[in-house]
N, C-alpha and C. Protein backbone atom coordinates (compact mmCIF):
# COMPACT_ATOMS: atom_id res chain seq x y z
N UNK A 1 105.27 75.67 142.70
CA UNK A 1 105.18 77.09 142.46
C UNK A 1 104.59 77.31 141.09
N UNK A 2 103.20 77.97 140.70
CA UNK A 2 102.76 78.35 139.61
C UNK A 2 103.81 79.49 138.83
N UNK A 3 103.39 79.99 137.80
CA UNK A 3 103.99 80.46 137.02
C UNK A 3 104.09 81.92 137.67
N UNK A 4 104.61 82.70 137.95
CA UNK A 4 105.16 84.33 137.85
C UNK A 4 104.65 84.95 136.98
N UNK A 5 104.08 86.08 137.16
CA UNK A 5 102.88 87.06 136.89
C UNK A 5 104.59 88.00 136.28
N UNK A 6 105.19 88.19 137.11
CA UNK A 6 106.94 89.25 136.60
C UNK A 6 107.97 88.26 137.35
N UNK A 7 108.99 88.84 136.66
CA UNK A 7 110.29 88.27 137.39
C UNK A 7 110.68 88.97 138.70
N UNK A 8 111.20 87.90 139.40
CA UNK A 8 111.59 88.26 141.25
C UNK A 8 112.92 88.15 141.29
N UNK A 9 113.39 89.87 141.50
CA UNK A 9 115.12 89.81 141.76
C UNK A 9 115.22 89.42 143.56
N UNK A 10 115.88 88.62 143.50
CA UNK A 10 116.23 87.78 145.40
C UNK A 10 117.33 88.47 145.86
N UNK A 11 117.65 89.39 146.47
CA UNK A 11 118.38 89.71 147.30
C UNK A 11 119.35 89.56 148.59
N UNK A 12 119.99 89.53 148.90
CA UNK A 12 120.56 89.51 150.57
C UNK A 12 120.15 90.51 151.36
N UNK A 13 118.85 90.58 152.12
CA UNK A 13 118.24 91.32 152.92
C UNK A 13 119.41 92.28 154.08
N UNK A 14 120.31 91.80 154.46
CA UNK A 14 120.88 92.46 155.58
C UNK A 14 122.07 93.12 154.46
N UNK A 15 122.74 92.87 153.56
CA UNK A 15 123.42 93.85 152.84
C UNK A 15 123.27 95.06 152.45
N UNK A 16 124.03 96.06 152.98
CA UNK A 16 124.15 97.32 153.04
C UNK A 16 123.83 97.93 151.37
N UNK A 17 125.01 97.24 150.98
CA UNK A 17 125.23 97.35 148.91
C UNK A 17 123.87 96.83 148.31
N UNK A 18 123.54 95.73 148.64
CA UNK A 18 122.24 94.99 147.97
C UNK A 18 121.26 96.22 147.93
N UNK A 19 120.96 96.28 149.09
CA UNK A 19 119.83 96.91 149.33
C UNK A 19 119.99 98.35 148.97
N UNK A 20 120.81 98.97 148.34
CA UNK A 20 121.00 100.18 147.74
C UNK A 20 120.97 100.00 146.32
N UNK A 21 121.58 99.00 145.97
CA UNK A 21 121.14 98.69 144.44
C UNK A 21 119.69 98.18 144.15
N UNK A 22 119.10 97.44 145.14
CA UNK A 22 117.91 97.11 144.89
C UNK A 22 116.75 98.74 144.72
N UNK A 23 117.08 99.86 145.77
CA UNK A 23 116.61 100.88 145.68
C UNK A 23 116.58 101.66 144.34
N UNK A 24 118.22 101.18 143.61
CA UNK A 24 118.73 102.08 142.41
C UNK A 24 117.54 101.35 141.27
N UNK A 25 117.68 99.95 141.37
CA UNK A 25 116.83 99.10 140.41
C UNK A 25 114.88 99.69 140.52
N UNK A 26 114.52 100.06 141.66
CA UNK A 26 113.11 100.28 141.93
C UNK A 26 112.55 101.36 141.25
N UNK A 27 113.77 102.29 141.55
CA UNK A 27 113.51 104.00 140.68
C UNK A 27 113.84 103.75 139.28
N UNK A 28 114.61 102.93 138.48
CA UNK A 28 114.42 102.87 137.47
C UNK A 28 113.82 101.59 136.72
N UNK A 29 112.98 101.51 137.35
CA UNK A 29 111.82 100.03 136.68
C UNK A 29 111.01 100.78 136.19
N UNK A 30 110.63 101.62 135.55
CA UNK A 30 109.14 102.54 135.27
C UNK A 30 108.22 101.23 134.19
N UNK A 31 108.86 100.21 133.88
CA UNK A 31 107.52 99.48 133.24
C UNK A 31 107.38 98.31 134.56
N UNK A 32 107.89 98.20 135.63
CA UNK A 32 107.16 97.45 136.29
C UNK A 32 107.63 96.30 135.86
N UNK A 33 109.22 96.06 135.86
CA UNK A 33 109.24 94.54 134.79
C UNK A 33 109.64 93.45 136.27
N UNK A 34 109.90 94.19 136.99
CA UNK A 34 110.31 93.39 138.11
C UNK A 34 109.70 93.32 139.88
N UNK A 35 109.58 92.41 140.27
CA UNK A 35 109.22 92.29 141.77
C UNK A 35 110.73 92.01 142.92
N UNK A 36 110.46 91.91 144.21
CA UNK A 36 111.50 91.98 144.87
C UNK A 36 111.29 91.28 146.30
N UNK A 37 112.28 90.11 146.47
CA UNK A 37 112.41 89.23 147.62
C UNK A 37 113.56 89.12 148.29
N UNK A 38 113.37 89.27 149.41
CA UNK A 38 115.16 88.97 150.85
C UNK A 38 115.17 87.46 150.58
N UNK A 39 116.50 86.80 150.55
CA UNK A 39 116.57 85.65 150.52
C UNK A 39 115.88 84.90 152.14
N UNK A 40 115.77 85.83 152.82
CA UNK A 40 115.36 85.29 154.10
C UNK A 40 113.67 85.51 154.44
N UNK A 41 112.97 85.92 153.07
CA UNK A 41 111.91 85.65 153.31
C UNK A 41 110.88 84.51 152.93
N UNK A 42 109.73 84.45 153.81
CA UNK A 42 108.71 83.74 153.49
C UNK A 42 108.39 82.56 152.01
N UNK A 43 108.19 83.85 151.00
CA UNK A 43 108.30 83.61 149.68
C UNK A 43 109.43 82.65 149.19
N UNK A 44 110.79 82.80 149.63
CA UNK A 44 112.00 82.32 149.28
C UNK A 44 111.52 80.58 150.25
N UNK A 45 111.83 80.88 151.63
CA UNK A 45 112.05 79.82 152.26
C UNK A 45 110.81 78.84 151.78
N UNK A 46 109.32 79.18 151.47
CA UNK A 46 108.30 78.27 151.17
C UNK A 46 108.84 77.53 149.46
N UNK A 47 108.68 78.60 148.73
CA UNK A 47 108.84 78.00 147.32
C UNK A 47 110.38 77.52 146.70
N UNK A 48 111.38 78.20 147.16
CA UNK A 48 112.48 78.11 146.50
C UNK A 48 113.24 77.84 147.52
N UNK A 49 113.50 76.91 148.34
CA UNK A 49 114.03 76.97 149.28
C UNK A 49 115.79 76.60 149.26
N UNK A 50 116.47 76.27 148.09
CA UNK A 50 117.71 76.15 147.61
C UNK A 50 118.45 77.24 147.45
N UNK A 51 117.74 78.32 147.52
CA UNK A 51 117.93 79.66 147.11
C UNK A 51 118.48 80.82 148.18
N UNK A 52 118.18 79.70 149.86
CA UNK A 52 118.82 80.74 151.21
C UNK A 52 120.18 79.42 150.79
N UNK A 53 120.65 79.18 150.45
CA UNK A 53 122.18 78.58 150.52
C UNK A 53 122.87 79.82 149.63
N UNK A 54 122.32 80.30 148.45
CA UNK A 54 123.14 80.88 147.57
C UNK A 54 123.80 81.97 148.04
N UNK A 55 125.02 82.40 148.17
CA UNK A 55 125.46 83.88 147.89
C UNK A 55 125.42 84.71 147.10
N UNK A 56 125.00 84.84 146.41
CA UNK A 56 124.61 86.10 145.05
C UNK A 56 123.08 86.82 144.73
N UNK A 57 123.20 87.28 144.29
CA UNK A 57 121.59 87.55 143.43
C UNK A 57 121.05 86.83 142.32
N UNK A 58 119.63 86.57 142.71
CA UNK A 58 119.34 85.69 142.04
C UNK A 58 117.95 86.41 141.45
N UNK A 59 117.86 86.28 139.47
CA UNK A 59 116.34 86.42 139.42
C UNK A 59 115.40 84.82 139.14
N UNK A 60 114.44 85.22 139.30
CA UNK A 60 113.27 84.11 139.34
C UNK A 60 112.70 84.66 138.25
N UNK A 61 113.08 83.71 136.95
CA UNK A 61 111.94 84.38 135.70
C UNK A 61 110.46 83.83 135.97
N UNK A 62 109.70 84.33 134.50
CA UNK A 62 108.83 84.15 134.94
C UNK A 62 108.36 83.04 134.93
N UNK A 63 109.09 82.04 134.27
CA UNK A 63 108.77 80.60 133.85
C UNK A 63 109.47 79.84 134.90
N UNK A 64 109.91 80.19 136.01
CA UNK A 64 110.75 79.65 137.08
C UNK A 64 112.00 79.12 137.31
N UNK A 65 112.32 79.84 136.13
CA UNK A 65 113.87 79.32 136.00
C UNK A 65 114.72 80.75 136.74
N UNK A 66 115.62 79.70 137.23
CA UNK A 66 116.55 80.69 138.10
C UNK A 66 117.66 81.00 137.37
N UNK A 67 118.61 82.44 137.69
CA UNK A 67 119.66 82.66 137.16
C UNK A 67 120.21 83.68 138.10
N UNK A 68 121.57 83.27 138.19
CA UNK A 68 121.98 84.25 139.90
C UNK A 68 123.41 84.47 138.97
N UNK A 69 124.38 85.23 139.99
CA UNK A 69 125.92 85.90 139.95
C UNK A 69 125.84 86.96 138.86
N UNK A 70 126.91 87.24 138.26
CA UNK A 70 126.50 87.95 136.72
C UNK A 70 125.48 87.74 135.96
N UNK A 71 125.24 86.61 135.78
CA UNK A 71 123.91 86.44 134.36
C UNK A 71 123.24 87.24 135.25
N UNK A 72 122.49 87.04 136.22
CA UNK A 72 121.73 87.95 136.79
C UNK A 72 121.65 89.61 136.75
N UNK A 73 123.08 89.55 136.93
CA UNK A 73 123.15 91.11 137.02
C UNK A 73 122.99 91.39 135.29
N UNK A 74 123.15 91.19 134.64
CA UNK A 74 123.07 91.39 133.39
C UNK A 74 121.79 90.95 132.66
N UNK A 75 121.33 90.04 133.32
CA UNK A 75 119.65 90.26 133.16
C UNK A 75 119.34 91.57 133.24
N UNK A 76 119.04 91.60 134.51
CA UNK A 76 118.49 93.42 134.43
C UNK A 76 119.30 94.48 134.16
N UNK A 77 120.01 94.68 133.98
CA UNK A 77 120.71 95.97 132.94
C UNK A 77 119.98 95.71 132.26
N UNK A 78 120.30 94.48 131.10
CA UNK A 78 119.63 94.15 130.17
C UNK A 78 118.14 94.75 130.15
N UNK A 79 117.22 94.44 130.90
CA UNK A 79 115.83 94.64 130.83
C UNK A 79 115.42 95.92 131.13
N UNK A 80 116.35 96.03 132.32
CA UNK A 80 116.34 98.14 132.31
C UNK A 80 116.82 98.99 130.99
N UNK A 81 117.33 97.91 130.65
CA UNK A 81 118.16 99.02 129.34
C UNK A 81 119.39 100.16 130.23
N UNK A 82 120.10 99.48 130.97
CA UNK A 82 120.84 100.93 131.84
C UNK A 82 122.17 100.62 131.79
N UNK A 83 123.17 101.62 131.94
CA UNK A 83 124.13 101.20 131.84
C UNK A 83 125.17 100.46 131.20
N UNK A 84 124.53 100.96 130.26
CA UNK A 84 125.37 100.64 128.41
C UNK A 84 126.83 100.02 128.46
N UNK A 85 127.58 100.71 129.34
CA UNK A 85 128.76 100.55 129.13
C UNK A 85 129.47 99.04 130.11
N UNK A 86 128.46 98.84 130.87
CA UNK A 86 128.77 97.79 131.78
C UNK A 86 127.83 96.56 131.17
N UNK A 87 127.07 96.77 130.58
CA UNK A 87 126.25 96.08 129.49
C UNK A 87 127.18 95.43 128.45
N UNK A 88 127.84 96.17 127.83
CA UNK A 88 128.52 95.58 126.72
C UNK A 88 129.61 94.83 127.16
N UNK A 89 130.08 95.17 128.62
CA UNK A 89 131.24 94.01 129.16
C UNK A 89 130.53 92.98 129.57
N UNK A 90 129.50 92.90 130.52
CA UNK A 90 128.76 91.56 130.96
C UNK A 90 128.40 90.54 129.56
N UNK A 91 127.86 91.01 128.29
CA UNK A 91 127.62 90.88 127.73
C UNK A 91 129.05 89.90 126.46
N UNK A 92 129.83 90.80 126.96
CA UNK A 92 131.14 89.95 125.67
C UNK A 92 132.10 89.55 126.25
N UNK A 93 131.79 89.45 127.88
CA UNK A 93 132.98 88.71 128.87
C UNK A 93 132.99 87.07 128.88
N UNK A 94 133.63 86.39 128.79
CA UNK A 94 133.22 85.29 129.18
C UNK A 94 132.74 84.81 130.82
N UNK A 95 131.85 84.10 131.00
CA UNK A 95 130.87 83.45 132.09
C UNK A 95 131.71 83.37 133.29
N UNK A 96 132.33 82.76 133.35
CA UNK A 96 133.64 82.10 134.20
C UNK A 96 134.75 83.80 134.35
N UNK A 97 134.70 84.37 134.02
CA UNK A 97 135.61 86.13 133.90
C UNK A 97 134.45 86.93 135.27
N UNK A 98 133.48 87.33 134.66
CA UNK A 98 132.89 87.78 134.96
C UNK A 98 131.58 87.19 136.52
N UNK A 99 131.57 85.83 136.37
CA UNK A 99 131.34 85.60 137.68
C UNK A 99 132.26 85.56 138.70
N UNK A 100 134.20 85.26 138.20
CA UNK A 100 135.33 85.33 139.10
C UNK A 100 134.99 87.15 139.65
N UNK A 101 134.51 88.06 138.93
CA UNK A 101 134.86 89.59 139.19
C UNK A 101 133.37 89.94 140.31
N UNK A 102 132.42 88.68 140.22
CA UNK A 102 131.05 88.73 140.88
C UNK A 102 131.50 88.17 142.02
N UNK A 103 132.41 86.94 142.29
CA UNK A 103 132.24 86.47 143.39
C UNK A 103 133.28 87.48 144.92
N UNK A 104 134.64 87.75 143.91
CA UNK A 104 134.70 88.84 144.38
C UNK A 104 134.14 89.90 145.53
N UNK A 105 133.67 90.67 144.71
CA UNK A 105 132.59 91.80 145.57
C UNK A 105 131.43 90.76 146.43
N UNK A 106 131.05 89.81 145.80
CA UNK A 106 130.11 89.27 146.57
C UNK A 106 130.98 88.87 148.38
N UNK A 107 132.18 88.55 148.09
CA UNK A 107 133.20 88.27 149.21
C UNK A 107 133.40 88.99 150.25
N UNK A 108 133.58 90.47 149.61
CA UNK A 108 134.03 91.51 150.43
C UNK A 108 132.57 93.00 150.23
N UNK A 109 131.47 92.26 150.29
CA UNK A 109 130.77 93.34 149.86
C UNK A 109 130.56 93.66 151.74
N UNK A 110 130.33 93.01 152.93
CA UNK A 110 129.58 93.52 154.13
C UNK A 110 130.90 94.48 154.79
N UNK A 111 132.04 93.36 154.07
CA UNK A 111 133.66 94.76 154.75
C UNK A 111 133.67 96.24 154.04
N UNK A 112 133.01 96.32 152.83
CA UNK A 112 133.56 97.62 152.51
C UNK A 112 131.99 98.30 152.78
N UNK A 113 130.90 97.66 152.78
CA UNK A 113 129.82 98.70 152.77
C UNK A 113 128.69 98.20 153.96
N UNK A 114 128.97 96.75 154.57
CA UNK A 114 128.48 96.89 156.03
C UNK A 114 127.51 95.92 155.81
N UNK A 115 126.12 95.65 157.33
CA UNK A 115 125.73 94.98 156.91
C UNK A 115 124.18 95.67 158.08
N UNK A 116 123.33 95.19 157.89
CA UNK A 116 122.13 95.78 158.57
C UNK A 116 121.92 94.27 159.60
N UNK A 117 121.62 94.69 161.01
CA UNK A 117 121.31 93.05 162.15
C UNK A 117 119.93 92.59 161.28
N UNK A 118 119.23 93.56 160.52
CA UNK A 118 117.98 92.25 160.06
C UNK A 118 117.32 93.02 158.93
N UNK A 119 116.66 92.52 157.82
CA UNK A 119 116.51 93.16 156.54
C UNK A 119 115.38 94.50 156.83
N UNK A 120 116.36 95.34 156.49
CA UNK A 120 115.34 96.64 156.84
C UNK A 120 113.80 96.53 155.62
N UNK A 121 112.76 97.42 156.18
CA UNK A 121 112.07 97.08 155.17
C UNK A 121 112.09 99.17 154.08
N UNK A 122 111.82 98.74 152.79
CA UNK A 122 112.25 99.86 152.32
C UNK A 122 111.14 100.23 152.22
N UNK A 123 110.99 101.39 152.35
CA UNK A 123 109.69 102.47 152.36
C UNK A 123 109.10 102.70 151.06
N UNK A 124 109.91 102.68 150.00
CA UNK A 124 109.53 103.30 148.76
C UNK A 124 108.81 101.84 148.02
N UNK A 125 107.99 102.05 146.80
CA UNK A 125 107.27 101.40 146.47
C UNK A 125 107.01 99.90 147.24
N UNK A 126 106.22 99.80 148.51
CA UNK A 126 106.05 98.38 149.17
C UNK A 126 105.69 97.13 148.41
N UNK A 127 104.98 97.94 147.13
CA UNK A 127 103.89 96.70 146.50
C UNK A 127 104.41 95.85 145.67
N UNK A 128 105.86 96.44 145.53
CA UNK A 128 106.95 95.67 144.43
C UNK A 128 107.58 94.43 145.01
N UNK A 129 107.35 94.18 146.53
CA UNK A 129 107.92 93.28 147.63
C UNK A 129 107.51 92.07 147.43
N UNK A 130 108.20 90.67 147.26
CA UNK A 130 107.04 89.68 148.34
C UNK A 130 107.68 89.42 149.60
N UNK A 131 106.89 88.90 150.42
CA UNK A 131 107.32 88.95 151.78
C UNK A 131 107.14 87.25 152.48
């Protein structure tokens, strides 16, 4: 895999939650810092293929280093600049705290908010996708 032009947040395509946060993340990217992949796609299964085992979110920097559970999520706050206040906890929690509070929701995320039979595709900005 050559180098990444932007970083690729990896998703769980059939998650109800994912894919609403991934929507929340799209409307507020206005510099374009990020691209967007279903763990069950193309892109994933050819280049990164360690990456359909994971349960979490994972970004793909641009230098190809991976970082999934919290660090992830706190990547992009971080890079969005959003959400200050959940920022400064990801940020001064310890690793092991805060991925126990990730794996969590990651556990019970399809019981409380469901799950889609196959990754819908989202209408709003397509070009941000790989597929």
């Amino acid at each position: 895999m050559g180098i990444l032009k932007k970083e690729v947040i990896i998703y769980d395509g059939i998650c109800v939650l994912c894919n609403n946060i991934v929507r929340w993340i799209i409307r507020r990217d206005k510099d374009g810092l990020f691209l967007f992949s279903n763990l069950e796609s193309e892109f994933i299964k050819k280049n990164f293929p360690n990456l359909n085992k994971i349960n979490s979110v994972a970004v793909i920097q641009i230098d190809g280093k991976v970082i999934h559970k919290s660090n992830a999520v706190k990547h992009i706050l971080n890079r969005l600049k959003k959400l200050f206040f959940i920022r400064i906890i990801l940020n001064f929690s310890p690793l092991f705290l805060s991925n126990f509070f990730y794996d969590i929701v990651a556990r019970i995320r399809y019981f409380l908010f469901g799950k889609y039979q196959s990754c819908p595709i989202i209408e709003i900005k397509k070009d941000k996708f790989i597929y």
